[in-house]
PDB file of N, CA and C in Angstrom:
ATOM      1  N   UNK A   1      29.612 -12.798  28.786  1.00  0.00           N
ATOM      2  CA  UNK A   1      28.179 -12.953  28.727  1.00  0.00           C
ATOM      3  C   UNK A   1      27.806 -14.203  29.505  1.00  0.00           C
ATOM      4  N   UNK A   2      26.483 -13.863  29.946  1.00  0.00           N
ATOM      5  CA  UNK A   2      26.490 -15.256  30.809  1.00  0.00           C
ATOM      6  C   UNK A   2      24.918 -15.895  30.673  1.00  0.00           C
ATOM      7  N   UNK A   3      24.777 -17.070  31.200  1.00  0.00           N
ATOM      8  CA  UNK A   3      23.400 -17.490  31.204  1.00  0.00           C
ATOM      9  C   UNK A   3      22.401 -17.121  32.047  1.00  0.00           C
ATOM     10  N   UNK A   4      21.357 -17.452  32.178  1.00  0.00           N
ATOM     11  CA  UNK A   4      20.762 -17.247  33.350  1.00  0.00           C
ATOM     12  C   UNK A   4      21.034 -17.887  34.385  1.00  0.00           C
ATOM     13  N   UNK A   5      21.777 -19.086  34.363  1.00  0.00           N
ATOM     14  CA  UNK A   5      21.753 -20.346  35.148  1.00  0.00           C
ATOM     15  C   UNK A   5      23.552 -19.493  35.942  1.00  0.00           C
ATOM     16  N   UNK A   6      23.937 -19.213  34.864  1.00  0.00           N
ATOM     17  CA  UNK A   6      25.309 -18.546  35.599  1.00  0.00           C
ATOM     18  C   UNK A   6      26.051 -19.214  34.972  1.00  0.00           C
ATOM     19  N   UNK A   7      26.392 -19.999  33.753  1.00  0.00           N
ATOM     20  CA  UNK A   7      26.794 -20.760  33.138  1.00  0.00           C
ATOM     21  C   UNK A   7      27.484 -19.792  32.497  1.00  0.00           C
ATOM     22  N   UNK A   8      29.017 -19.745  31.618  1.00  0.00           N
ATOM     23  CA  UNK A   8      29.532 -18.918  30.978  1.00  0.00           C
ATOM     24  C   UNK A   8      28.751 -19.367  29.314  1.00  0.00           C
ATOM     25  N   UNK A   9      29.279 -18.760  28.466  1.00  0.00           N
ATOM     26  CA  UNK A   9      28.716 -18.754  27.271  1.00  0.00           C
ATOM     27  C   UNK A   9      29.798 -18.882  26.890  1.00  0.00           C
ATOM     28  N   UNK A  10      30.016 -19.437  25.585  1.00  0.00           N
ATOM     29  CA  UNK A  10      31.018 -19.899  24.680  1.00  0.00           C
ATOM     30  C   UNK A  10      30.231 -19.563  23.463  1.00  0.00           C
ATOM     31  N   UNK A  11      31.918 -18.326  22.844  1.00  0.00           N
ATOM     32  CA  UNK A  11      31.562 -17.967  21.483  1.00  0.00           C
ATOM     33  C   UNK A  11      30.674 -18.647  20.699  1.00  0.00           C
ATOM     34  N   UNK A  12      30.555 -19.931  20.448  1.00  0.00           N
ATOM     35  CA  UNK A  12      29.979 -20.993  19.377  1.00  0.00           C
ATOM     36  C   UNK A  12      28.416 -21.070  19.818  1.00  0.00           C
ATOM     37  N   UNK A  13      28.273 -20.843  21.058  1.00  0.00           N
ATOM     38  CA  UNK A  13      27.290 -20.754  21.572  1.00  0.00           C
ATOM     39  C   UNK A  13      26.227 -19.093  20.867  1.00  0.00           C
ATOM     40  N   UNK A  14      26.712 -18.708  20.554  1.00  0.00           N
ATOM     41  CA  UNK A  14      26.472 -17.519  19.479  1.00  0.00           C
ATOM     42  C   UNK A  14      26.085 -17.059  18.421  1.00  0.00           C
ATOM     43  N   UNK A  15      26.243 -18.122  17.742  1.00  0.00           N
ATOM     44  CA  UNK A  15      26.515 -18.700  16.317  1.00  0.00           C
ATOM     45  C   UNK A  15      25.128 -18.874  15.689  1.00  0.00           C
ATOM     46  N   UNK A  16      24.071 -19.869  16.562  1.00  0.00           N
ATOM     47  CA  UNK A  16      22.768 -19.749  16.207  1.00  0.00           C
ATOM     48  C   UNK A  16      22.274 -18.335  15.920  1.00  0.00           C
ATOM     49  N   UNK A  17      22.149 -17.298  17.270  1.00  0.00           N
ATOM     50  CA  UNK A  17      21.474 -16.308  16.990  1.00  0.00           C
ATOM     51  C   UNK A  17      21.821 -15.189  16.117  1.00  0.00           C
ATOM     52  N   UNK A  18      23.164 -15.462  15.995  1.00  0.00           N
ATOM     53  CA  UNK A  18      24.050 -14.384  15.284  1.00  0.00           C
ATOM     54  C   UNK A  18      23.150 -14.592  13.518  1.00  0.00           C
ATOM     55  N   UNK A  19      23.088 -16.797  13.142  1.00  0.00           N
ATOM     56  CA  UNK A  19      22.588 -16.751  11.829  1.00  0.00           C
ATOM     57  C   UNK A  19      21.529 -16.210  11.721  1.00  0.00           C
ATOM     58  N   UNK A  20      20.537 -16.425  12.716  1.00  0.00           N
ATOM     59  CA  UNK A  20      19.113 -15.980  12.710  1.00  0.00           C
ATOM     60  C   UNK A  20      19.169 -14.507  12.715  1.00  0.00           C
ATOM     61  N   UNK A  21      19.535 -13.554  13.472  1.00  0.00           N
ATOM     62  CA  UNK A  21      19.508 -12.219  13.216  1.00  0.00           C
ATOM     63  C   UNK A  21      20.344 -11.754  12.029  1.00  0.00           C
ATOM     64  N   UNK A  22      21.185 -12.017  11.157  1.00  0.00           N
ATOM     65  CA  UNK A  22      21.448 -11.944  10.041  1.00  0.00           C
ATOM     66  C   UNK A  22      20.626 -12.276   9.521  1.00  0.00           C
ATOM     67  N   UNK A  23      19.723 -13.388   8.988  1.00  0.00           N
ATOM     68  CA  UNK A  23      18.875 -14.082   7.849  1.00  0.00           C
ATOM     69  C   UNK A  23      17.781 -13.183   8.146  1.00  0.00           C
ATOM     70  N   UNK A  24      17.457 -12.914   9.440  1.00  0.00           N
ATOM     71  CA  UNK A  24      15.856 -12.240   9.258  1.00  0.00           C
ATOM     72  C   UNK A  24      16.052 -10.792   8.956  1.00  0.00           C
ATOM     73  N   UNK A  25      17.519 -10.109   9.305  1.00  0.00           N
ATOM     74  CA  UNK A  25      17.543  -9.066   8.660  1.00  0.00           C
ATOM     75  C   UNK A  25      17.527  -8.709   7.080  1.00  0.00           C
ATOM     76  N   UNK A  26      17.912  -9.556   6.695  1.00  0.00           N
ATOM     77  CA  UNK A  26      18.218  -9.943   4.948  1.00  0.00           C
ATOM     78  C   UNK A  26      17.087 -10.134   4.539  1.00  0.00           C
ATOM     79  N   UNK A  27      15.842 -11.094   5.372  1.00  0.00           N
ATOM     80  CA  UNK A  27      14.435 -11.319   4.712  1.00  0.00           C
ATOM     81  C   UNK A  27      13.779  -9.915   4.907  1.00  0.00           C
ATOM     82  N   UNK A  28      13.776  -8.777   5.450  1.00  0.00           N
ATOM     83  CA  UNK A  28      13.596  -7.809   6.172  1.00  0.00           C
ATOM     84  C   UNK A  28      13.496  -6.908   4.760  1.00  0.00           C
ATOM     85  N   UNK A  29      15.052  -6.771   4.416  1.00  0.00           N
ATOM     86  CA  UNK A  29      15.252  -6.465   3.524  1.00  0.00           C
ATOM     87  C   UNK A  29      14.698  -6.745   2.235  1.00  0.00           C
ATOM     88  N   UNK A  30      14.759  -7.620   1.920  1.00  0.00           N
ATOM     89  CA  UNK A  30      14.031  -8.194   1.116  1.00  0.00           C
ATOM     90  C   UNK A  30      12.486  -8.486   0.322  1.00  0.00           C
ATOM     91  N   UNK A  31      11.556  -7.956   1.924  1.00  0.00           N
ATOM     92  CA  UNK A  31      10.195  -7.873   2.125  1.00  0.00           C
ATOM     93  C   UNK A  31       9.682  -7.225   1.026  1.00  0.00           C
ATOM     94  N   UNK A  32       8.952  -7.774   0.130  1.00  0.00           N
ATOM     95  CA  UNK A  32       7.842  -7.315  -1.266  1.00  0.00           C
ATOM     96  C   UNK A  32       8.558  -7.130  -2.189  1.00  0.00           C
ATOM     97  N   UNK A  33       9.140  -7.527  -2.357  1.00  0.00           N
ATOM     98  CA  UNK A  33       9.938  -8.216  -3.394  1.00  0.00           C
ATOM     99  C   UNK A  33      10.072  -9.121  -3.911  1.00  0.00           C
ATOM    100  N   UNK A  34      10.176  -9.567  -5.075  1.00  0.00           N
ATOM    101  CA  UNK A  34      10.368 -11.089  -5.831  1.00  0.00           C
ATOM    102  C   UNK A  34      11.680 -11.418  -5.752  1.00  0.00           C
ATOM    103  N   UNK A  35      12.345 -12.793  -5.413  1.00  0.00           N
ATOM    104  CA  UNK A  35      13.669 -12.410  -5.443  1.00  0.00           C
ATOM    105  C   UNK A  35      13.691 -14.049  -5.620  1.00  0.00           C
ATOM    106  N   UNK A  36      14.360 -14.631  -6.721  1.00  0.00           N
ATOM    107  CA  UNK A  36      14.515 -15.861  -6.989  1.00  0.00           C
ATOM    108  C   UNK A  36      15.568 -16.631  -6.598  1.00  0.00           C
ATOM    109  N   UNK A  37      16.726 -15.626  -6.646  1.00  0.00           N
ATOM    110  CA  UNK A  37      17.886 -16.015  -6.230  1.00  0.00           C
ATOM    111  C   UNK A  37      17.552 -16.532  -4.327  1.00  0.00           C
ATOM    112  N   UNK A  38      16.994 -15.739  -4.011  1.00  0.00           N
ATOM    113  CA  UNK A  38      16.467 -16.416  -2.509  1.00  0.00           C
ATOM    114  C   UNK A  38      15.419 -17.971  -2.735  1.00  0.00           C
ATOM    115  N   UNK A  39      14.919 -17.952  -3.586  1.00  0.00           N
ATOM    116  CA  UNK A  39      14.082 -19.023  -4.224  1.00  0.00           C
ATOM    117  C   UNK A  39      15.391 -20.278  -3.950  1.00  0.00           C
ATOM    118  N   UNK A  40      16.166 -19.535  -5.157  1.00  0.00           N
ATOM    119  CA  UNK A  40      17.046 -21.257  -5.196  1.00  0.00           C
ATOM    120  C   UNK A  40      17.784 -21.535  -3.673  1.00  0.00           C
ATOM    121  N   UNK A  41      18.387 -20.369  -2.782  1.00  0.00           N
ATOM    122  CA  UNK A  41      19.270 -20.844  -1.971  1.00  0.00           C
ATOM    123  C   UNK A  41      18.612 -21.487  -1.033  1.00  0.00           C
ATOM    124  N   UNK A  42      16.667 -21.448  -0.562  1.00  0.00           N
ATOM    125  CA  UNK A  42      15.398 -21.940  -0.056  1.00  0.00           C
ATOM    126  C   UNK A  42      15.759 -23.418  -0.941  1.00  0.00           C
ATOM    127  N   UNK A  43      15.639 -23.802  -2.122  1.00  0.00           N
ATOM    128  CA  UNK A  43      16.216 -25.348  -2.444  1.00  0.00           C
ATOM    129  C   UNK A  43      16.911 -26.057  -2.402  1.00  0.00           C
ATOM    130  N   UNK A  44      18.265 -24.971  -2.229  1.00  0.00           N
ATOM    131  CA  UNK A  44      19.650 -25.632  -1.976  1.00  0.00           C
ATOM    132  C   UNK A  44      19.660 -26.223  -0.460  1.00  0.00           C
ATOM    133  N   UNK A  45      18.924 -25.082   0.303  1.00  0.00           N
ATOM    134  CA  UNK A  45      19.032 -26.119   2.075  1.00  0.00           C
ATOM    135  C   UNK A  45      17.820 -27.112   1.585  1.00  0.00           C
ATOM    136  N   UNK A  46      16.340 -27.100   1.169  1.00  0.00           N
ATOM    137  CA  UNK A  46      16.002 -27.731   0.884  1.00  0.00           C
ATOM    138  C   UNK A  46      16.695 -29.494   1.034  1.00  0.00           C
ATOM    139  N   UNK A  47      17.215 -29.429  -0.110  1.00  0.00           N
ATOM    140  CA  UNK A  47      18.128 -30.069  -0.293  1.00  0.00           C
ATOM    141  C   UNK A  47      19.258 -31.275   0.260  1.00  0.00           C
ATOM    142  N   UNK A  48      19.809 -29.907   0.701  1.00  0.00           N
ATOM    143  CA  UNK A  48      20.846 -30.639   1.791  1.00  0.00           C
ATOM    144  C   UNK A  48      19.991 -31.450   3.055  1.00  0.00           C
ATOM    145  N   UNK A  49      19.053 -30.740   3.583  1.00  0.00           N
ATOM    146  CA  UNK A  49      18.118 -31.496   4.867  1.00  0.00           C
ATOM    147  C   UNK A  49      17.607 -32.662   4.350  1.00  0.00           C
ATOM    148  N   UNK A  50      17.104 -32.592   3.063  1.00  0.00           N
ATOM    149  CA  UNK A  50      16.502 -34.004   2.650  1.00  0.00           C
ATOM    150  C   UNK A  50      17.418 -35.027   2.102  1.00  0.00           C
ATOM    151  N   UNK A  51      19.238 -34.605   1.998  1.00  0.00           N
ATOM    152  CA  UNK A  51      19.853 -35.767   2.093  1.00  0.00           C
ATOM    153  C   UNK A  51      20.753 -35.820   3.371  1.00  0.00           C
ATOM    154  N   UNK A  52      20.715 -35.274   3.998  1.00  0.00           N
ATOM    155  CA  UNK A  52      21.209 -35.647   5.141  1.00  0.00           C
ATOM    156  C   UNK A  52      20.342 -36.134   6.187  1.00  0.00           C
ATOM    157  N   UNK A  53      18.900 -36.004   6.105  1.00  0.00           N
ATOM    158  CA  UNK A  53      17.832 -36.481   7.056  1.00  0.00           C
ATOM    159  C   UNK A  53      17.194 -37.618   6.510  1.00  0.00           C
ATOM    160  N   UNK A  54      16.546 -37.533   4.898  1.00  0.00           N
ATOM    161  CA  UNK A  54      16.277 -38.685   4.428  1.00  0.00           C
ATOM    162  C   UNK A  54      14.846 -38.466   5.258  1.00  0.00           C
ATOM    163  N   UNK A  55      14.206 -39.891   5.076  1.00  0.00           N
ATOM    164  CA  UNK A  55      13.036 -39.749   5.897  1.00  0.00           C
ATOM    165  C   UNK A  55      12.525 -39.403   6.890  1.00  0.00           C
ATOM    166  N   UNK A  56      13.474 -38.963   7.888  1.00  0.00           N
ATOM    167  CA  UNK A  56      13.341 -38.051   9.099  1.00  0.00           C
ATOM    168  C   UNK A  56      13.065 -36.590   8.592  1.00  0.00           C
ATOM    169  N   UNK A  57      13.162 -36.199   7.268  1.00  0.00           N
ATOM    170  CA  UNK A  57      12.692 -34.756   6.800  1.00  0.00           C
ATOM    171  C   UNK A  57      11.235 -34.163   7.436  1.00  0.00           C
ATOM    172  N   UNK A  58      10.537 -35.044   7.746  1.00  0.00           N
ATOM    173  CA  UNK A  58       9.110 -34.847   7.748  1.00  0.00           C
ATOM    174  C   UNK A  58       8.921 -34.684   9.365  1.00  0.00           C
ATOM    175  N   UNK A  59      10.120 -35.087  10.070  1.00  0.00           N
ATOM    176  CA  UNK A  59      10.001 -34.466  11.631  1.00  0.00           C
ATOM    177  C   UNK A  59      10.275 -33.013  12.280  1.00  0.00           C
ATOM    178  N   UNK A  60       9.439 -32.399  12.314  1.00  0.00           N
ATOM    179  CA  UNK A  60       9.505 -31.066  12.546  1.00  0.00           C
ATOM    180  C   UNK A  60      10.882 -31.059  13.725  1.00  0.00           C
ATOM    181  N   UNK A  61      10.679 -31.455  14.296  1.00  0.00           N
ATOM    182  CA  UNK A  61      11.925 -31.186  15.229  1.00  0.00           C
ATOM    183  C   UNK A  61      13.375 -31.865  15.021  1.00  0.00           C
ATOM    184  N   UNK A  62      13.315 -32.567  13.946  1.00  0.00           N
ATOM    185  CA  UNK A  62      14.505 -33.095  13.925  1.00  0.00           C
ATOM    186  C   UNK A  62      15.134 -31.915  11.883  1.00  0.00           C
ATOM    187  N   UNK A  63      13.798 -31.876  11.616  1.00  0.00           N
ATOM    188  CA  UNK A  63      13.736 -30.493  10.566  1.00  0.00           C
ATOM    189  C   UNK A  63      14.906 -29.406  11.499  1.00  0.00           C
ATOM    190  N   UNK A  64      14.309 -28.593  12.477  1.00  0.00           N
ATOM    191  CA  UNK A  64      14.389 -27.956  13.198  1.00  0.00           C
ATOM    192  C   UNK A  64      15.600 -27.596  13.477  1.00  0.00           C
ATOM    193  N   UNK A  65      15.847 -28.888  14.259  1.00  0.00           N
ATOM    194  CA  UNK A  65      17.749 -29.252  14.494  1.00  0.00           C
ATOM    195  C   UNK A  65      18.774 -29.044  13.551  1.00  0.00           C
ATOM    196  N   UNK A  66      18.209 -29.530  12.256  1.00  0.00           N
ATOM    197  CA  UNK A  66      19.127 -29.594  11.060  1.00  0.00           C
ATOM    198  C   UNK A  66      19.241 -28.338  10.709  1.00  0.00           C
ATOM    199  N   UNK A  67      17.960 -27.152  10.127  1.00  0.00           N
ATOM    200  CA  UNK A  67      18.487 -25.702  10.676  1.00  0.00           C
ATOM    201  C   UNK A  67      19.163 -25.547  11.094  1.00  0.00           C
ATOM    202  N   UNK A  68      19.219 -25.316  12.477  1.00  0.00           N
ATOM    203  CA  UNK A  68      20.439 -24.579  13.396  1.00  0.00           C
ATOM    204  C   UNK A  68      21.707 -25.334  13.290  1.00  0.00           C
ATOM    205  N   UNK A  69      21.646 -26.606  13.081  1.00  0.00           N
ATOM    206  CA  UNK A  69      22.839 -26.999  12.934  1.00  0.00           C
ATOM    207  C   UNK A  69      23.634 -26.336  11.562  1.00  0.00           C
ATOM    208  N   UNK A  70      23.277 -25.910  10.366  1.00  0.00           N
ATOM    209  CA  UNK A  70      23.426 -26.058   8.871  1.00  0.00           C
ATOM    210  C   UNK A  70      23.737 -24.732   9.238  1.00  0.00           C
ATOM    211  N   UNK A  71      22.661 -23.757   9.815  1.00  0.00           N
ATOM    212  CA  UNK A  71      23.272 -22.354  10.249  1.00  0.00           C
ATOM    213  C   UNK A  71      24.659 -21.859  10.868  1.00  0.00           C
ATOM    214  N   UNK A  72      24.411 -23.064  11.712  1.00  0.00           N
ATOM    215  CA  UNK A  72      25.646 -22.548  12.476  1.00  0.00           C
ATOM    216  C   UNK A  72      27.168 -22.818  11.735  1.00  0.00           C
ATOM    217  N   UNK A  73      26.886 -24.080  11.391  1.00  0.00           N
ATOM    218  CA  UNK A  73      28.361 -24.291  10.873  1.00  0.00           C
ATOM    219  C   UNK A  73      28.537 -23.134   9.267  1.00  0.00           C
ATOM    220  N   UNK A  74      27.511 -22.832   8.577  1.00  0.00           N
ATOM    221  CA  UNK A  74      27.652 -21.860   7.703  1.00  0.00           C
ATOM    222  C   UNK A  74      28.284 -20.969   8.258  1.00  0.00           C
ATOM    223  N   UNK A  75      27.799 -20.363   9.340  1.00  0.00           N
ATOM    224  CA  UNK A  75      28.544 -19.057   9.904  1.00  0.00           C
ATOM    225  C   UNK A  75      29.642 -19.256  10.220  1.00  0.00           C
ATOM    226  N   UNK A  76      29.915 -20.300  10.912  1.00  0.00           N
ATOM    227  CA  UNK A  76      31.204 -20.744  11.667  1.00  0.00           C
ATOM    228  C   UNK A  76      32.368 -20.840  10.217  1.00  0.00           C
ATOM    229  N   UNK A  77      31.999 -21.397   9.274  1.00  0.00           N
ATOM    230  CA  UNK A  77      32.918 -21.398   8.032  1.00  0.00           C
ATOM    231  C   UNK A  77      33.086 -19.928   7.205  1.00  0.00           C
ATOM    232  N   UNK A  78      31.703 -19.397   6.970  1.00  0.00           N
ATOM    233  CA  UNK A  78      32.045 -18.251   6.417  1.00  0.00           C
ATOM    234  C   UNK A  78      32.710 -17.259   6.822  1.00  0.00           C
ATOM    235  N   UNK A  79      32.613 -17.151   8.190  1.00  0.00           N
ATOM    236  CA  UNK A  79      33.182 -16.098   9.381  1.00  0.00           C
ATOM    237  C   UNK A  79      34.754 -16.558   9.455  1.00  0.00           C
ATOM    238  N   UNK A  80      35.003 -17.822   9.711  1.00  0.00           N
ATOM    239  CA  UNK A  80      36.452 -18.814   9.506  1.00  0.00           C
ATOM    240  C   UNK A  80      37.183 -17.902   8.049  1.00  0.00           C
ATOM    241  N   UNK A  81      36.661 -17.546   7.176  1.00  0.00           N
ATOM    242  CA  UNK A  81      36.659 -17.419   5.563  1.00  0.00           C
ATOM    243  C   UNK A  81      37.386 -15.692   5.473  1.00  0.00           C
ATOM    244  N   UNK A  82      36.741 -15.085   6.552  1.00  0.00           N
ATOM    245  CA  UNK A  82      36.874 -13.860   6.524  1.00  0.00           C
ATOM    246  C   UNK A  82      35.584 -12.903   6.548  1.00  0.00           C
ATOM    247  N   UNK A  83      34.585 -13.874   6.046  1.00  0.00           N
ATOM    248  CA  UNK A  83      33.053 -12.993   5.925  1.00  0.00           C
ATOM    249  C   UNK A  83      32.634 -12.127   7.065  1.00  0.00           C
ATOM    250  N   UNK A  84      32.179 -10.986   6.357  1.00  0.00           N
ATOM    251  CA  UNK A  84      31.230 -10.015   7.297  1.00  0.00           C
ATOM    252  C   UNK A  84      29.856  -9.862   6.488  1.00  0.00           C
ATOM    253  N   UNK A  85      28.723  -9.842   7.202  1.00  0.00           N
ATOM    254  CA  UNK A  85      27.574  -9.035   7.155  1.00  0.00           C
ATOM    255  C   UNK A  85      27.567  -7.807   6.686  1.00  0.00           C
ATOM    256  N   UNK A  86      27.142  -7.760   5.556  1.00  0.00           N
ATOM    257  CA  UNK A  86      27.163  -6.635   4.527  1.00  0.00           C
ATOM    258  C   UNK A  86      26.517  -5.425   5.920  1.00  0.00           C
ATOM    259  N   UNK A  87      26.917  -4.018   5.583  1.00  0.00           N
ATOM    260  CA  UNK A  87      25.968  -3.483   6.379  1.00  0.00           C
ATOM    261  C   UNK A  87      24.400  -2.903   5.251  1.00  0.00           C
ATOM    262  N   UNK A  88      23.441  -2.107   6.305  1.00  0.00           N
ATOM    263  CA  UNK A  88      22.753  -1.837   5.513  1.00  0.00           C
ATOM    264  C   UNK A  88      22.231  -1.333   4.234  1.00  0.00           C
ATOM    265  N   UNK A  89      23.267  -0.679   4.265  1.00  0.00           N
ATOM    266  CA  UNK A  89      23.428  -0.053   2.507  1.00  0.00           C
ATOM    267  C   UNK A  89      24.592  -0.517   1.178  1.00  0.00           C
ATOM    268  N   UNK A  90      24.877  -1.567   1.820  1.00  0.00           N
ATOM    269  CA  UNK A  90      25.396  -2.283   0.743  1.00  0.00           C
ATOM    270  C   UNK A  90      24.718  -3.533   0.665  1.00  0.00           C
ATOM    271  N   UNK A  91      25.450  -4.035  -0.963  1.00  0.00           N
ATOM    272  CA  UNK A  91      24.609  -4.987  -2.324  1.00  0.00           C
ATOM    273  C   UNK A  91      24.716  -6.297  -0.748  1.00  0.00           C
ATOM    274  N   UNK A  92      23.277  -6.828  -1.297  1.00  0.00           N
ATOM    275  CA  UNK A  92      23.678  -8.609   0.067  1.00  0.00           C
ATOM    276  C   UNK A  92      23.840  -9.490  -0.837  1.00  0.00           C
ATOM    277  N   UNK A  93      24.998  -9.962   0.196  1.00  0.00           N
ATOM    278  CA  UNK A  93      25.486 -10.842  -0.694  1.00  0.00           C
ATOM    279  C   UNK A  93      25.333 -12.517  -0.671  1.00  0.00           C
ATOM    280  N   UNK A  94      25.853 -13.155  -1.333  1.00  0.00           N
ATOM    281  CA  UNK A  94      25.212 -14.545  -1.144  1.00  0.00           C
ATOM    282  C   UNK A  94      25.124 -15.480   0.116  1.00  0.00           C
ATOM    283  N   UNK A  95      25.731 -14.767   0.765  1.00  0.00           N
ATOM    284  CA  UNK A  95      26.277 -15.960   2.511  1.00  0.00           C
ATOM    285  C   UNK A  95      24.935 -14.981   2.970  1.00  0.00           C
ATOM    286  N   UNK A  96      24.234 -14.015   3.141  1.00  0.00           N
ATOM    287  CA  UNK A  96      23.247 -13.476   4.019  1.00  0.00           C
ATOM    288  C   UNK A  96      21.990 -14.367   3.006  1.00  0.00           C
ATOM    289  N   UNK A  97      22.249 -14.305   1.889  1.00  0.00           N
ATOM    290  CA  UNK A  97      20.764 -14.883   1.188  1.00  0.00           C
ATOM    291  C   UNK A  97      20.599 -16.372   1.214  1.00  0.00           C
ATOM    292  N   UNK A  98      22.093 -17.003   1.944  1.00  0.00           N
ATOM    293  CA  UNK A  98      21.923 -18.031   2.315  1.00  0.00           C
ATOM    294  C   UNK A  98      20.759 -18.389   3.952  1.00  0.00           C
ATOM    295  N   UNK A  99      21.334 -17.554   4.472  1.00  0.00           N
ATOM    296  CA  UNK A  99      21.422 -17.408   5.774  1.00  0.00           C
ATOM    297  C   UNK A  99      19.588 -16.820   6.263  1.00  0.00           C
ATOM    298  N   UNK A 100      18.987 -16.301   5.122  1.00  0.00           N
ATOM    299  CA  UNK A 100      17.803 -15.565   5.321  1.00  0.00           C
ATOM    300  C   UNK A 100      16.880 -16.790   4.788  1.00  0.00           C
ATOM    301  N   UNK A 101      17.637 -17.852   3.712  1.00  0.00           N
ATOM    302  CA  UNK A 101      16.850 -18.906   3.078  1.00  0.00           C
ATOM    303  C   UNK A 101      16.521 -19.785   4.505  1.00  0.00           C
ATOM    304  N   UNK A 102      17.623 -20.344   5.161  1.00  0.00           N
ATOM    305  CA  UNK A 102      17.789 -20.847   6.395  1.00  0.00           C
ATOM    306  C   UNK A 102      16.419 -20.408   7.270  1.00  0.00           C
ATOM    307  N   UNK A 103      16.194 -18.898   7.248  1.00  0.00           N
ATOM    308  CA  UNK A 103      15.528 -18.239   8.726  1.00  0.00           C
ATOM    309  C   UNK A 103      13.379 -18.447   7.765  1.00  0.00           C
ATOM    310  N   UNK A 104      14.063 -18.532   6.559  1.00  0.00           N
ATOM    311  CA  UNK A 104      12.410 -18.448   5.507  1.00  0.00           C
ATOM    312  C   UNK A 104      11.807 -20.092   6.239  1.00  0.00           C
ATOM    313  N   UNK A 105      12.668 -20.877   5.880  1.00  0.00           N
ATOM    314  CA  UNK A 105      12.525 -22.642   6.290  1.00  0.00           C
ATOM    315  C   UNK A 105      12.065 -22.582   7.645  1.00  0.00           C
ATOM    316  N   UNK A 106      12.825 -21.466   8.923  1.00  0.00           N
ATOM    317  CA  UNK A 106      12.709 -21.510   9.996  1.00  0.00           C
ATOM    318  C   UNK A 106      10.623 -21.294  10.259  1.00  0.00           C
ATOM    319  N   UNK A 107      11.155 -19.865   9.446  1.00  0.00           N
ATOM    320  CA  UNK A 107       9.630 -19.511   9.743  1.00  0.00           C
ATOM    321  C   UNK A 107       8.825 -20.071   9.367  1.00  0.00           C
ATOM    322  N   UNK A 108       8.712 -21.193   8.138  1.00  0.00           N
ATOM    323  CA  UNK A 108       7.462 -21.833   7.730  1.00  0.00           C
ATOM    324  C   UNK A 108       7.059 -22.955   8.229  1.00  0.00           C
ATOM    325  N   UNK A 109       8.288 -23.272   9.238  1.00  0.00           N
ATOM    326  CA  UNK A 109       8.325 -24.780   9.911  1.00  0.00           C
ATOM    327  C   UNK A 109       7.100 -24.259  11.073  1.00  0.00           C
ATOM    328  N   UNK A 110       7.720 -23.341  11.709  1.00  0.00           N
ATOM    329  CA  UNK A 110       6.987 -22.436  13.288  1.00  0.00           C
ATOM    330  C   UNK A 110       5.443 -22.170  12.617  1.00  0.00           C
ATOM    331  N   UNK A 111       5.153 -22.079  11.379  1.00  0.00           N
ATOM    332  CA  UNK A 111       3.865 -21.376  11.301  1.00  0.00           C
ATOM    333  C   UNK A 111       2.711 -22.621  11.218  1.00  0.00           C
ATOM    334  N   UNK A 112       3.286 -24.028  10.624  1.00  0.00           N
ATOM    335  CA  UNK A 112       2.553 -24.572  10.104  1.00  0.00           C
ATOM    336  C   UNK A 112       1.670 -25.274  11.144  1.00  0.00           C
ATOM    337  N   UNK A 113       0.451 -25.427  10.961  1.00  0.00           N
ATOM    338  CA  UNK A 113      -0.603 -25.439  12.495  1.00  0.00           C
ATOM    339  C   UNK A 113      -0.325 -27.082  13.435  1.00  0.00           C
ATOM    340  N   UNK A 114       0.196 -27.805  12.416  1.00  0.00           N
ATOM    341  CA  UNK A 114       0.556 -29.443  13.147  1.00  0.00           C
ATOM    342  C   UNK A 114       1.534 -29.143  14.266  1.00  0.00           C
ATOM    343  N   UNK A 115       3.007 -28.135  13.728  1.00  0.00           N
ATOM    344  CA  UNK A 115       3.830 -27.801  14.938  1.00  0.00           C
ATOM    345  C   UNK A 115       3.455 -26.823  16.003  1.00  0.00           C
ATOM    346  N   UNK A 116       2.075 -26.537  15.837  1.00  0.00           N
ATOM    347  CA  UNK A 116       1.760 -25.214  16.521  1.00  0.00           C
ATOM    348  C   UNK A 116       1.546 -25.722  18.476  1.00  0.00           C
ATOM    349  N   UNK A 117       1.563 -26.604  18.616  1.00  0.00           N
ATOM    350  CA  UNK A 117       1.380 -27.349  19.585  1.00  0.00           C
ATOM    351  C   UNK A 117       2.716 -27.794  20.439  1.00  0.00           C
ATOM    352  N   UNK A 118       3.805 -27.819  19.455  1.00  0.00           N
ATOM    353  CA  UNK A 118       4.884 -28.885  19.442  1.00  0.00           C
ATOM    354  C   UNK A 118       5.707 -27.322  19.901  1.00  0.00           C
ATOM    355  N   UNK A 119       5.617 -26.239  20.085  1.00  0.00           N
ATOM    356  CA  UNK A 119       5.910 -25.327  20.078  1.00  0.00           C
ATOM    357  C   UNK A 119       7.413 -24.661  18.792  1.00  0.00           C
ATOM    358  N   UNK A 120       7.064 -25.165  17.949  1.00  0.00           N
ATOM    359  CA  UNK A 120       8.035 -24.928  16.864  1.00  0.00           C
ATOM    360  C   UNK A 120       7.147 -24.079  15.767  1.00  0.00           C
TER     361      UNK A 120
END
């Protein structure tokens, strides 16, 4: 696979979109539904961003970063682990409801009208 630039791509290089199209398929799934257990794993990154960022939490783009970073290495470990992506008709399991909590954070960061400018 290659870039536009002609640059090769490296597996890891993958990793972002691979979490994001997993998580938004899982929120997909998920759509009109109450689902709490997605609630807490939305607190658990919560969480982790606000101790690993600390007062930089409140920078949309450095928010942003910490996403994809938190995504990626999730995948990179769970996948390391043996994990697969449930397919569509089976139970989802906790690494996708992680992974969809991740893409929920994504989307509310992109919607909110201060970053609407900032293009995030």
């Amino acid at each position: 696979m290659h870039l536009t630039s002609g640059a090769l791509l490296d597996a890891s290089d993958l990793t972002p979109y691979l979490a994001g199209q997993i998580g938004q398929a899982t929120l997909e799934r998920l759509a009109g539904c109450a689902h709490p257990e997605l609630d807490q794993h939305v607190a658990a990154v919560t969480d982790a961003a606000d101790a690993m960022l600390g007062a930089q939490r409140d920078d949309p783009e450095q928010l942003l970063a910490f996403l994809v970073q938190y995504a990626s290495g999730f995948v990179a470990a769970a996948t390391g682990g043996g994990w697969q992506s449930p397919v569509a008709d089976e139970r989802l399991d906790w690494e996708s409801m992680r992974l969809a909590a991740v893409c929920r954070l994504v989307t509310t960061l992109s919607e909110k009208p201060e970053n609407a400018n900032r293009g995030l």
